[in-house]
C-alpha atoms as a PDB file:
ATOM      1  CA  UNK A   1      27.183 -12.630  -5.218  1.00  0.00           C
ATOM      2  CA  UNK A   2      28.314 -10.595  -8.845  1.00  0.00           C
ATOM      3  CA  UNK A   3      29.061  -7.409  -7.397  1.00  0.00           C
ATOM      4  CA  UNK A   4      30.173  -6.086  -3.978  1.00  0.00           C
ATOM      5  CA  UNK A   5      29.598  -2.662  -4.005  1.00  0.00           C
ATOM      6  CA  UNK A   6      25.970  -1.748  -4.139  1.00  0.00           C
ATOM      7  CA  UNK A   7      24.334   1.665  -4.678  1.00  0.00           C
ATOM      8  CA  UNK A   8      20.890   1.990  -3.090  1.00  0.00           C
ATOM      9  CA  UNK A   9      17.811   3.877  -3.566  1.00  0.00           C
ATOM     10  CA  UNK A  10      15.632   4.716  -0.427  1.00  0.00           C
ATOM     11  CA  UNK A  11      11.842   5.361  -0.517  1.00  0.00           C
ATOM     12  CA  UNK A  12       9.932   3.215  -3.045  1.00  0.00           C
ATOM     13  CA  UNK A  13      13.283   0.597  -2.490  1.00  0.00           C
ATOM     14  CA  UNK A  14      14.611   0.026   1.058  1.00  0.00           C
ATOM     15  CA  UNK A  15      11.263   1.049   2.770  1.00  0.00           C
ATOM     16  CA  UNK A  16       7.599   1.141   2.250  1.00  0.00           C
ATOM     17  CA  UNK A  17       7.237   5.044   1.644  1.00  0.00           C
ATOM     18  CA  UNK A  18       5.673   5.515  -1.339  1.00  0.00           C
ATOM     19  CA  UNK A  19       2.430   6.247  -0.185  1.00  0.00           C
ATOM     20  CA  UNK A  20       3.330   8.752   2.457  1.00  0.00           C
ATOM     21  CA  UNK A  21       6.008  10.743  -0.036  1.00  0.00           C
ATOM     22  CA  UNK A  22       2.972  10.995  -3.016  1.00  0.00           C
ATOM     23  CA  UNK A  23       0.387  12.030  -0.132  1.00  0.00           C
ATOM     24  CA  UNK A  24       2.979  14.635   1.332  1.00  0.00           C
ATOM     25  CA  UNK A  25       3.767  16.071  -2.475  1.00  0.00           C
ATOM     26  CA  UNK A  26      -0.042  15.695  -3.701  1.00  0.00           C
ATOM     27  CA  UNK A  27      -1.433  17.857  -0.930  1.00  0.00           C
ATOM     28  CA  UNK A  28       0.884  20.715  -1.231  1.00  0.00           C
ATOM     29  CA  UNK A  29       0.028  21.123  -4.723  1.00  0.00           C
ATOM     30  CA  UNK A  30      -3.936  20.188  -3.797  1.00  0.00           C
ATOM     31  CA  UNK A  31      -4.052  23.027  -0.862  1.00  0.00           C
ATOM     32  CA  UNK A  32      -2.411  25.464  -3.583  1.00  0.00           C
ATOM     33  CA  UNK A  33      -5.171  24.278  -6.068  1.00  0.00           C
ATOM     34  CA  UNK A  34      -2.794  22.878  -8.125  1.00  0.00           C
ATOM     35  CA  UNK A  35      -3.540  20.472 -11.375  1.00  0.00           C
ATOM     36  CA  UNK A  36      -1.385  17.905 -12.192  1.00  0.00           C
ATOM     37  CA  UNK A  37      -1.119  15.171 -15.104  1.00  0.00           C
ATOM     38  CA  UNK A  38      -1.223  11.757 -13.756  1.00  0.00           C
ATOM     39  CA  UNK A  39       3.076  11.233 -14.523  1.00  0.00           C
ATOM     40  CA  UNK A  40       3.768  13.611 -11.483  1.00  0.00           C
ATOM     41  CA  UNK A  41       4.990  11.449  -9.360  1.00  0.00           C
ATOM     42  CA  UNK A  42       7.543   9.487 -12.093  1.00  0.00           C
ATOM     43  CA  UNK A  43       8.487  13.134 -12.357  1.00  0.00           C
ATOM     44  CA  UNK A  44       9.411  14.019  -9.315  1.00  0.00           C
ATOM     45  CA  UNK A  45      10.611  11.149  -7.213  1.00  0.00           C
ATOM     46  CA  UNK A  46      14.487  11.657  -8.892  1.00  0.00           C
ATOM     47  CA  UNK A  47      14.562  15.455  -7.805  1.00  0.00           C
ATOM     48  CA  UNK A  48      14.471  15.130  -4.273  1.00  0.00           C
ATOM     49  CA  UNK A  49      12.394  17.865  -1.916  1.00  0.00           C
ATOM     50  CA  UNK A  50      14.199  20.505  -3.414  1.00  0.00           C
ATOM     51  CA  UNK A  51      14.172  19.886  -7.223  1.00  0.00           C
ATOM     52  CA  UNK A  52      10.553  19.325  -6.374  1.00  0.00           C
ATOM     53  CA  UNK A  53       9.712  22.662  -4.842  1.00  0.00           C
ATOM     54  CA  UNK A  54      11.516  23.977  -8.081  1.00  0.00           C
ATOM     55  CA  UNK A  55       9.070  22.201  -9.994  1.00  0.00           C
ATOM     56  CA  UNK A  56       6.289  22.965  -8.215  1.00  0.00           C
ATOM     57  CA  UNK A  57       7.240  26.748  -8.377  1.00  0.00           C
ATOM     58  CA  UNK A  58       7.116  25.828 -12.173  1.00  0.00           C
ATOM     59  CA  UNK A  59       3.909  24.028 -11.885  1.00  0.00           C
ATOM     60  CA  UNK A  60       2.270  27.748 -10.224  1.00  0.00           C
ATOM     61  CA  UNK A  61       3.056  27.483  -6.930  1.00  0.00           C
ATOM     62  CA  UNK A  62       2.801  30.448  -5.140  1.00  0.00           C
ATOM     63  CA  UNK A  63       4.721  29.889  -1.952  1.00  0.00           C
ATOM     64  CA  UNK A  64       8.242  30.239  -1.927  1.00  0.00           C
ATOM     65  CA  UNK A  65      10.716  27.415  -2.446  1.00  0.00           C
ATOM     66  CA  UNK A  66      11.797  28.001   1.422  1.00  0.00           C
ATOM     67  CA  UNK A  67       8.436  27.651   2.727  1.00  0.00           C
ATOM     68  CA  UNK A  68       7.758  24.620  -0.164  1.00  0.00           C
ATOM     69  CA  UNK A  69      10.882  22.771   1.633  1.00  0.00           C
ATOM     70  CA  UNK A  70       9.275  23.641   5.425  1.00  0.00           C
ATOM     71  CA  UNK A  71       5.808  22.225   4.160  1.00  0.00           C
ATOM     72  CA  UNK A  72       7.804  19.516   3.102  1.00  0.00           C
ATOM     73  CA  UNK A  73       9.355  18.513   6.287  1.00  0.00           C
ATOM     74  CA  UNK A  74       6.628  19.285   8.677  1.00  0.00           C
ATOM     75  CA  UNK A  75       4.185  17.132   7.204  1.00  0.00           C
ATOM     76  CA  UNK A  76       6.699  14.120   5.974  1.00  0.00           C
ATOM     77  CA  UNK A  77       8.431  13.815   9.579  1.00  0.00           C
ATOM     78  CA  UNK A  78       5.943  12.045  11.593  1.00  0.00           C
ATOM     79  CA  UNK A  79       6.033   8.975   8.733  1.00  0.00           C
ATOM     80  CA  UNK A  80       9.833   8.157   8.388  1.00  0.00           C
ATOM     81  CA  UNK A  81       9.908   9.108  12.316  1.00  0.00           C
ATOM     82  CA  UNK A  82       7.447   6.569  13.707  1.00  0.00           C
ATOM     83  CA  UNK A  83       5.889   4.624  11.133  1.00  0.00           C
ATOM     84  CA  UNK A  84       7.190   3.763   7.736  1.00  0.00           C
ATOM     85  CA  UNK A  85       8.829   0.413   7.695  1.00  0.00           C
ATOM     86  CA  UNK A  86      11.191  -1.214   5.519  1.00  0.00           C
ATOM     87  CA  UNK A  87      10.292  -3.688   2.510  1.00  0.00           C
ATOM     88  CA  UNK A  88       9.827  -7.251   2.784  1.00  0.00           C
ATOM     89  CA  UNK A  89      13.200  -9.243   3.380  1.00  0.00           C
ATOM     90  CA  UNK A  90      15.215  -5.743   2.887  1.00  0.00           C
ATOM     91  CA  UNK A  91      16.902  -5.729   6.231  1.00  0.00           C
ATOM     92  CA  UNK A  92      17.663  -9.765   6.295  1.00  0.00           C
ATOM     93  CA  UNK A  93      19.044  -9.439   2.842  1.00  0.00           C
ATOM     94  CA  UNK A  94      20.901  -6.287   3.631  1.00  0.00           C
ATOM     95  CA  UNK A  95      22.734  -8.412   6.247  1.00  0.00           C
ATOM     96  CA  UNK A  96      23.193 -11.325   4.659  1.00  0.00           C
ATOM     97  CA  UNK A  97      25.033  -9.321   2.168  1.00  0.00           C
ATOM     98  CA  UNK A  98      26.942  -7.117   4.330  1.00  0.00           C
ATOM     99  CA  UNK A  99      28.655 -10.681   6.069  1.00  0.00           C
ATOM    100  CA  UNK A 100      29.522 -11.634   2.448  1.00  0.00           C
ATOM    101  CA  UNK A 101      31.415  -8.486   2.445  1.00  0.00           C
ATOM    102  CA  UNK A 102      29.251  -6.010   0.121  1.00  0.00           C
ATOM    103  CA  UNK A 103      29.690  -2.426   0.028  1.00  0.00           C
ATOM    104  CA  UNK A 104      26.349  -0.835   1.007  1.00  0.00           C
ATOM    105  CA  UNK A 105      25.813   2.465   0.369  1.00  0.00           C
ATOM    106  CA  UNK A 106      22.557   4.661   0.089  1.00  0.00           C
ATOM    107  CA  UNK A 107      21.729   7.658  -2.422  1.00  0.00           C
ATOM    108  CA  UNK A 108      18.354   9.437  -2.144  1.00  0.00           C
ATOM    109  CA  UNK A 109      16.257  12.050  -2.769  1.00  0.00           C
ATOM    110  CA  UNK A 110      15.369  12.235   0.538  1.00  0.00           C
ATOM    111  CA  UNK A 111      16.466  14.809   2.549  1.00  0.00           C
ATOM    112  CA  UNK A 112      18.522  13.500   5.732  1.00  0.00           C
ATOM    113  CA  UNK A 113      16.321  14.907   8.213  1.00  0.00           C
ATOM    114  CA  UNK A 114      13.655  12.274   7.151  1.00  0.00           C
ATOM    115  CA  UNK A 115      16.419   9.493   6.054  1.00  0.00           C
ATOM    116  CA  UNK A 116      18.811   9.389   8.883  1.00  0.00           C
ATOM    117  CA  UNK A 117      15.490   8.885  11.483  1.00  0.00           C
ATOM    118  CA  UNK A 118      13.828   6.428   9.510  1.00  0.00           C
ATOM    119  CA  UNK A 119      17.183   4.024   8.982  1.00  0.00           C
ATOM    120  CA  UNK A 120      18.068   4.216  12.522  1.00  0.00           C
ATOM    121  CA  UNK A 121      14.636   3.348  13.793  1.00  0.00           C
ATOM    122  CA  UNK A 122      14.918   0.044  11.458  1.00  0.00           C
ATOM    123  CA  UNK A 123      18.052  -0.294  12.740  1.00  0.00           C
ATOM    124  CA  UNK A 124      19.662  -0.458   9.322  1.00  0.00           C
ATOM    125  CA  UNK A 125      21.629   2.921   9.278  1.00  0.00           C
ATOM    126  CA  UNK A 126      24.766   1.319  10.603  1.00  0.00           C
ATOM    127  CA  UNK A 127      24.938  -1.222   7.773  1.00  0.00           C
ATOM    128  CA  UNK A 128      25.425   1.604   4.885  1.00  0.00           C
ATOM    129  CA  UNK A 129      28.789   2.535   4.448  1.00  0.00           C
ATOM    130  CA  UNK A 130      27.863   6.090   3.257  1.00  0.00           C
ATOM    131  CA  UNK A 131      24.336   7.009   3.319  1.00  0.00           C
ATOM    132  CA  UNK A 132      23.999  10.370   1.102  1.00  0.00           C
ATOM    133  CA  UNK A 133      20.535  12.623   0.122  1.00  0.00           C
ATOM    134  CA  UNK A 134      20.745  14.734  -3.123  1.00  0.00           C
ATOM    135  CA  UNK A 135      21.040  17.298  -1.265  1.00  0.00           C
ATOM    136  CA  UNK A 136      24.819  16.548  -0.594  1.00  0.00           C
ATOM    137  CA  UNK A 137      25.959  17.172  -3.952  1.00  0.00           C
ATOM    138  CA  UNK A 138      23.739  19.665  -5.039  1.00  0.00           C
ATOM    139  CA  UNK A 139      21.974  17.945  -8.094  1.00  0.00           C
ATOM    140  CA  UNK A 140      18.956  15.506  -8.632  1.00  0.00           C
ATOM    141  CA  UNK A 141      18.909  12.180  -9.585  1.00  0.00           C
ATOM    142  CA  UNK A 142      17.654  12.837 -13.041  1.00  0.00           C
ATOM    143  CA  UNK A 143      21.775  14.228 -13.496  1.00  0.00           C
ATOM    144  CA  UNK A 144      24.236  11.659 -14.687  1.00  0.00           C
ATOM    145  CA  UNK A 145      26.681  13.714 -12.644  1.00  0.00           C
ATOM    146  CA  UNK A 146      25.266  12.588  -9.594  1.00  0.00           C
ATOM    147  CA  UNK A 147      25.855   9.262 -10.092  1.00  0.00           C
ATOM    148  CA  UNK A 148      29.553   9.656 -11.180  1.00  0.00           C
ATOM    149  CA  UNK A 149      30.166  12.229  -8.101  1.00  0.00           C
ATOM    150  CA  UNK A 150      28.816   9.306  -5.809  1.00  0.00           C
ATOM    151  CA  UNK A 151      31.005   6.628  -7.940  1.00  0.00           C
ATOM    152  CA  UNK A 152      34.410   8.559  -7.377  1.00  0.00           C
ATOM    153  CA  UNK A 153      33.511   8.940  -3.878  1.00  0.00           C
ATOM    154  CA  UNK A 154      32.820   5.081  -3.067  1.00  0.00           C
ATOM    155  CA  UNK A 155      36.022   4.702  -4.966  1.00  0.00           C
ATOM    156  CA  UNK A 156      35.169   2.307  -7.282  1.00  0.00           C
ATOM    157  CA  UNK A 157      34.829   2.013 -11.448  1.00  0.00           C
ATOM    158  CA  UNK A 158      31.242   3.073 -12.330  1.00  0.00           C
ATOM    159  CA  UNK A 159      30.840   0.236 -14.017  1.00  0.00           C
ATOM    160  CA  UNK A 160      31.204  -1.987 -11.249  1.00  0.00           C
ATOM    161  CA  UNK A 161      28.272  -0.774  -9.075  1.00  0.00           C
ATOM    162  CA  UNK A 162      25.078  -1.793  -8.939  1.00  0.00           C
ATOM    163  CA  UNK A 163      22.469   0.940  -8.408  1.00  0.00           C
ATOM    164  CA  UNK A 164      18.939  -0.221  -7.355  1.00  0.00           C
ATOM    165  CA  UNK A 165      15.412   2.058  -8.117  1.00  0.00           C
ATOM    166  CA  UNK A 166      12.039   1.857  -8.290  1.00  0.00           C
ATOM    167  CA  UNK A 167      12.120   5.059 -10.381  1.00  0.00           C
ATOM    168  CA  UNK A 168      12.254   5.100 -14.130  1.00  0.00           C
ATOM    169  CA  UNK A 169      13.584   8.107 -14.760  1.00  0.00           C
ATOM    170  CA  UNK A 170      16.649   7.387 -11.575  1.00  0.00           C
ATOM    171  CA  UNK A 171      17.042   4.500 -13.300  1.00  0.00           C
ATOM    172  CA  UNK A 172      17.531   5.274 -16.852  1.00  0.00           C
ATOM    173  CA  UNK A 173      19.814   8.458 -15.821  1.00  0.00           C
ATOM    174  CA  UNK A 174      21.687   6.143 -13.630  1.00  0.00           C
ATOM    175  CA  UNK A 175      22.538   3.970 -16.691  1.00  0.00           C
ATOM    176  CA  UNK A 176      23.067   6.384 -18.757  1.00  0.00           C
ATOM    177  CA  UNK A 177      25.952   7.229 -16.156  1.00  0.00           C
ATOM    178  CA  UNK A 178      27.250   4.322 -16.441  1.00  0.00           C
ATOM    179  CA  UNK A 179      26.132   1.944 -13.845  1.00  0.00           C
ATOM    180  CA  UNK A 180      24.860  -0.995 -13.900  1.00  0.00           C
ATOM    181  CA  UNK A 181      21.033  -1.200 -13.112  1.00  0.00           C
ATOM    182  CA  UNK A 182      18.561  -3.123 -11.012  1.00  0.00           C
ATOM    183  CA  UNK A 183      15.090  -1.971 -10.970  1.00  0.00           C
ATOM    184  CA  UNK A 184      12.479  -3.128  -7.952  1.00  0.00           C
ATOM    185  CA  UNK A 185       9.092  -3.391  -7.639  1.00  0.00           C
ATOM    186  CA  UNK A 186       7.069  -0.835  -6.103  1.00  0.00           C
ATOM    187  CA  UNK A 187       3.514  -0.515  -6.416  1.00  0.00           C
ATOM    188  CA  UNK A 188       3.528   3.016  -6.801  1.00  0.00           C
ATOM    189  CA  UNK A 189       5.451   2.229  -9.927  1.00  0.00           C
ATOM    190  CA  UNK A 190       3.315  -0.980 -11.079  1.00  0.00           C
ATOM    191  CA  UNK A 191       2.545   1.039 -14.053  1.00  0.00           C
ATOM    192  CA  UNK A 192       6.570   1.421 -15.466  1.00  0.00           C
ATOM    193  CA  UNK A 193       7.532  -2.381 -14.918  1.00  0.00           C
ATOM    194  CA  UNK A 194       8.356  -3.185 -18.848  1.00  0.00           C
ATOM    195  CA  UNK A 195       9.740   1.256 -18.991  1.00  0.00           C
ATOM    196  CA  UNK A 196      12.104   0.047 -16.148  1.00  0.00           C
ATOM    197  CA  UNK A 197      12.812  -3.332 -17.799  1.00  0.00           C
ATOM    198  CA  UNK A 198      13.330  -2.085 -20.587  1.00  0.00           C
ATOM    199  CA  UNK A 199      16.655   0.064 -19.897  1.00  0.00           C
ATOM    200  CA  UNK A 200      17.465  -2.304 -16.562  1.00  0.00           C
ATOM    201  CA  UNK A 201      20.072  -4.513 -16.511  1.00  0.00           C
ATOM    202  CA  UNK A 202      18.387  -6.969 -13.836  1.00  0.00           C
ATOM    203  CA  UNK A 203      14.519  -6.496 -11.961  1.00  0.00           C
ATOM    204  CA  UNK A 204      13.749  -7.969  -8.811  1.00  0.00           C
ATOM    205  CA  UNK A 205      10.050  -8.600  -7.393  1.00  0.00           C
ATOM    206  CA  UNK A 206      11.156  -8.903  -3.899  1.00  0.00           C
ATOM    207  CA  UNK A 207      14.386  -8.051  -2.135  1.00  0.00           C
ATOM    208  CA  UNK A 208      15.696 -11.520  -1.527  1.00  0.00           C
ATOM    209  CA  UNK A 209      15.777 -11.826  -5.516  1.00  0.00           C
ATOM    210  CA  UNK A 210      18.911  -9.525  -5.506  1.00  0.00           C
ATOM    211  CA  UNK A 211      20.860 -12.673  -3.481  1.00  0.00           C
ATOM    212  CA  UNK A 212      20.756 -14.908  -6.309  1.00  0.00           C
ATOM    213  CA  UNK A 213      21.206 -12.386  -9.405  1.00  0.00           C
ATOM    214  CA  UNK A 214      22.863 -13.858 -12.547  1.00  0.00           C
ATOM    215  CA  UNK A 215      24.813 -12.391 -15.154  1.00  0.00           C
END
Protein backbone atom coordinates (compact mmCIF):
# COMPACT_ATOMS: atom_id res chain seq x y z
CA UNK A 1 0.00 0.00 0.00
CA UNK A 2 1.91 3.75 -0.94
CA UNK A 3 -0.28 5.88 0.92
CA UNK A 4 -2.57 5.56 3.98
CA UNK A 5 -4.66 8.33 3.95
CA UNK A 6 -7.06 8.37 1.08
CA UNK A 7 -9.40 11.15 -0.10
CA UNK A 8 -12.51 9.89 -1.90
CA UNK A 9 -14.89 11.04 -4.41
CA UNK A 10 -18.57 9.72 -4.22
CA UNK A 11 -20.95 9.48 -7.23
CA UNK A 12 -19.25 8.49 -10.52
CA UNK A 13 -16.39 6.75 -7.84
CA UNK A 14 -17.65 4.82 -4.79
CA UNK A 15 -21.15 4.10 -6.35
CA UNK A 16 -22.89 3.63 -9.58
CA UNK A 17 -24.74 7.14 -9.71
CA UNK A 18 -23.92 8.66 -12.64
CA UNK A 19 -26.85 8.00 -14.48
CA UNK A 20 -29.37 9.00 -11.89
CA UNK A 21 -27.31 12.49 -10.93
CA UNK A 22 -27.20 13.51 -15.07
CA UNK A 23 -31.04 12.39 -15.33
CA UNK A 24 -31.91 14.44 -12.06
CA UNK A 25 -29.76 17.69 -13.45
CA UNK A 26 -30.88 17.14 -17.27
CA UNK A 27 -34.58 17.30 -16.50
CA UNK A 28 -34.59 20.36 -14.44
CA UNK A 29 -33.02 22.23 -17.10
CA UNK A 30 -35.33 20.12 -19.87
CA UNK A 31 -38.78 21.04 -17.88
CA UNK A 32 -37.38 24.79 -17.83
CA UNK A 33 -36.68 24.41 -21.65
CA UNK A 34 -33.30 24.77 -21.12
CA UNK A 35 -30.35 24.17 -23.92
CA UNK A 36 -27.28 22.89 -23.00
CA UNK A 37 -23.82 22.08 -24.84
CA UNK A 38 -22.96 18.51 -24.58
CA UNK A 39 -19.81 19.39 -21.65
CA UNK A 40 -22.64 20.05 -19.01
CA UNK A 41 -22.21 17.45 -17.08
CA UNK A 42 -18.00 17.71 -16.88
CA UNK A 43 -19.21 21.12 -15.80
CA UNK A 44 -21.13 20.57 -13.17
CA UNK A 45 -20.32 17.38 -11.36
CA UNK A 46 -17.35 19.48 -9.16
CA UNK A 47 -20.00 22.16 -7.97
CA UNK A 48 -22.17 20.13 -6.03
CA UNK A 49 -26.28 20.82 -5.97
CA UNK A 50 -25.69 24.18 -5.04
CA UNK A 51 -22.91 25.52 -7.36
CA UNK A 52 -25.17 23.84 -9.85
CA UNK A 53 -28.38 25.71 -9.20
CA UNK A 54 -25.96 28.81 -9.46
CA UNK A 55 -25.15 27.72 -12.77
CA UNK A 56 -28.25 26.88 -13.87
CA UNK A 57 -29.59 30.35 -12.70
CA UNK A 58 -26.72 31.42 -15.13
CA UNK A 59 -27.75 29.06 -17.77
CA UNK A 60 -31.67 31.01 -17.64
CA UNK A 61 -33.23 29.34 -15.12
CA UNK A 62 -36.08 30.90 -13.90
CA UNK A 63 -36.79 29.28 -10.58
CA UNK A 64 -35.04 30.34 -7.69
CA UNK A 65 -31.85 28.76 -6.38
CA UNK A 66 -34.07 27.59 -3.18
CA UNK A 67 -36.59 25.91 -5.17
CA UNK A 68 -33.51 24.63 -7.79
CA UNK A 69 -31.98 22.88 -4.48
CA UNK A 70 -35.78 21.39 -3.45
CA UNK A 71 -36.14 20.06 -7.15
CA UNK A 72 -32.93 18.74 -6.52
CA UNK A 73 -33.61 16.66 -3.55
CA UNK A 74 -37.08 15.54 -4.25
CA UNK A 75 -36.35 13.91 -7.35
CA UNK A 76 -32.59 12.53 -6.44
CA UNK A 77 -33.80 10.88 -2.99
CA UNK A 78 -35.56 7.86 -4.05
CA UNK A 79 -32.05 6.70 -6.04
CA UNK A 80 -29.30 7.01 -3.30
CA UNK A 81 -32.30 5.89 -0.83
CA UNK A 82 -33.23 2.53 -2.33
CA UNK A 83 -31.41 1.82 -5.33
CA UNK A 84 -28.04 3.05 -6.37
CA UNK A 85 -25.36 0.61 -5.52
CA UNK A 86 -21.79 0.82 -5.10
CA UNK A 87 -19.04 0.02 -7.90
CA UNK A 88 -17.62 -3.21 -8.58
CA UNK A 89 -15.09 -4.45 -5.78
CA UNK A 90 -15.48 -0.81 -3.99
CA UNK A 91 -16.72 -2.08 -0.69
CA UNK A 92 -14.23 -5.34 -0.57
CA UNK A 93 -11.40 -3.06 -1.43
CA UNK A 94 -12.53 -0.39 0.93
CA UNK A 95 -12.10 -3.06 3.65
CA UNK A 96 -9.29 -4.64 2.71
CA UNK A 97 -7.71 -1.32 3.00
CA UNK A 98 -9.20 -0.11 6.08
CA UNK A 99 -7.51 -3.59 8.00
CA UNK A 100 -4.19 -2.42 6.47
CA UNK A 101 -4.78 0.65 8.40
CA UNK A 102 -5.77 3.40 5.63
CA UNK A 103 -7.34 6.57 6.40
CA UNK A 104 -10.66 6.69 4.49
CA UNK A 105 -12.27 9.67 4.12
CA UNK A 106 -15.04 10.94 1.63
CA UNK A 107 -15.44 14.52 -0.10
CA UNK A 108 -18.42 15.14 -2.42
CA UNK A 109 -20.54 17.19 -4.12
CA UNK A 110 -23.27 15.52 -2.89
CA UNK A 111 -25.31 16.94 -0.50
CA UNK A 112 -25.55 14.72 2.83
CA UNK A 113 -29.11 14.21 2.69
CA UNK A 114 -28.53 11.93 -0.41
CA UNK A 115 -24.83 10.73 0.81
CA UNK A 116 -25.28 9.77 4.36
CA UNK A 117 -28.54 7.34 3.14
CA UNK A 118 -26.90 5.88 0.34
CA UNK A 119 -23.45 4.85 2.41
CA UNK A 120 -25.35 3.46 5.20
CA UNK A 121 -27.62 1.35 3.07
CA UNK A 122 -24.22 -0.22 1.51
CA UNK A 123 -23.14 -0.45 4.73
CA UNK A 124 -19.95 1.45 4.01
CA UNK A 125 -20.60 4.75 6.01
CA UNK A 126 -18.88 3.44 9.09
CA UNK A 127 -15.62 2.73 7.25
CA UNK A 128 -14.96 6.63 6.33
CA UNK A 129 -13.30 8.37 8.89
CA UNK A 130 -14.90 11.75 7.92
CA UNK A 131 -17.37 11.72 5.25
CA UNK A 132 -17.88 15.57 4.13
CA UNK A 133 -20.34 17.19 1.07
CA UNK A 134 -19.23 20.61 -0.37
CA UNK A 135 -21.61 21.92 1.28
CA UNK A 136 -19.56 21.79 4.60
CA UNK A 137 -17.08 24.22 3.65
CA UNK A 138 -18.91 26.36 1.56
CA UNK A 139 -17.01 26.03 -1.86
CA UNK A 140 -17.06 23.58 -4.91
CA UNK A 141 -14.73 21.23 -5.94
CA UNK A 142 -13.53 23.21 -8.87
CA UNK A 143 -11.68 25.51 -5.65
CA UNK A 144 -8.20 24.48 -4.70
CA UNK A 145 -9.24 25.74 -1.28
CA UNK A 146 -11.41 22.98 -0.79
CA UNK A 147 -9.02 20.55 -1.04
CA UNK A 148 -6.47 22.23 1.35
CA UNK A 149 -9.47 23.02 3.97
CA UNK A 150 -10.18 19.13 3.83
CA UNK A 151 -6.18 18.40 4.00
CA UNK A 152 -5.67 20.50 7.31
CA UNK A 153 -8.63 18.90 8.68
CA UNK A 154 -7.53 15.10 8.09
CA UNK A 155 -4.32 16.42 9.51
CA UNK A 156 -2.04 15.35 7.16
CA UNK A 157 0.62 17.08 4.43
CA UNK A 158 -1.35 17.62 1.17
CA UNK A 159 1.00 15.97 -0.50
CA UNK A 160 0.57 12.82 1.11
CA UNK A 161 -3.09 12.13 0.18
CA UNK A 162 -4.42 10.50 -2.44
CA UNK A 163 -7.64 11.97 -3.87
CA UNK A 164 -9.67 9.70 -6.24
CA UNK A 165 -12.32 11.22 -9.22
CA UNK A 166 -13.98 10.39 -12.05
CA UNK A 167 -14.25 14.14 -12.78
CA UNK A 168 -11.77 16.05 -14.85
CA UNK A 169 -12.20 19.18 -13.76
CA UNK A 170 -12.19 17.68 -9.54
CA UNK A 171 -9.34 16.18 -10.61
CA UNK A 172 -7.17 18.69 -12.18
CA UNK A 173 -8.24 21.37 -9.33
CA UNK A 174 -7.41 18.75 -6.85
CA UNK A 175 -3.82 18.61 -8.23
CA UNK A 176 -3.45 21.78 -8.70
CA UNK A 177 -3.98 21.84 -4.76
CA UNK A 178 -1.55 19.82 -4.26
CA UNK A 179 -2.61 16.29 -3.96
CA UNK A 180 -1.75 13.56 -5.40
CA UNK A 181 -4.27 12.16 -8.04
CA UNK A 182 -6.00 8.97 -9.05
CA UNK A 183 -8.55 9.16 -11.66
CA UNK A 184 -11.35 6.12 -12.15
CA UNK A 185 -13.29 5.01 -14.72
CA UNK A 186 -16.74 5.96 -15.12
CA UNK A 187 -18.68 5.60 -18.12
CA UNK A 188 -20.27 8.77 -17.87
CA UNK A 189 -16.76 10.07 -18.24
CA UNK A 190 -15.53 7.46 -21.05
CA UNK A 191 -15.08 10.46 -23.13
CA UNK A 192 -12.13 12.36 -20.67
CA UNK A 193 -9.97 9.10 -20.08
CA UNK A 194 -6.55 10.53 -21.81
CA UNK A 195 -8.01 14.65 -20.20
CA UNK A 196 -7.91 12.75 -16.81
CA UNK A 197 -4.68 10.87 -17.64
CA UNK A 198 -3.24 13.41 -18.68
CA UNK A 199 -2.96 15.61 -15.33
CA UNK A 200 -3.44 12.15 -13.05
CA UNK A 201 -0.87 10.83 -11.22
CA UNK A 202 -2.25 7.08 -11.34
CA UNK A 203 -5.86 5.71 -13.29
CA UNK A 204 -7.56 2.75 -12.27
CA UNK A 205 -10.20 0.71 -14.49
CA UNK A 206 -11.69 -1.03 -11.61
CA UNK A 207 -11.48 -0.47 -7.88
CA UNK A 208 -9.34 -3.40 -6.93
CA UNK A 209 -6.55 -1.68 -9.23
CA UNK A 210 -6.02 0.94 -6.40
CA UNK A 211 -4.61 -2.28 -4.07
CA UNK A 212 -1.67 -2.79 -6.09
CA UNK A 213 -0.73 0.95 -7.20
CA UNK A 214 2.99 1.62 -7.89
CA UNK A 215 5.00 4.57 -7.65
Amino acid sequence: MIYDTYLFDFDGTLVDSMPSFISVMLRILDENGIKYKNDIIKIITPLGYAGTAAYFKELGVTLSEEELLKLMNEYAYNEYAYNIQAKTNVAEVLKELKIRGADLNILTASPHRVLDVCLKRLGIFDIFTNIWSCDDFGKTKADTEIYKMAAEKIGKPIGEILFLDDNYNADKTAKAAGMKVCGVYDSSSADYINDIKSISDYYIYDFSDLLDLKM
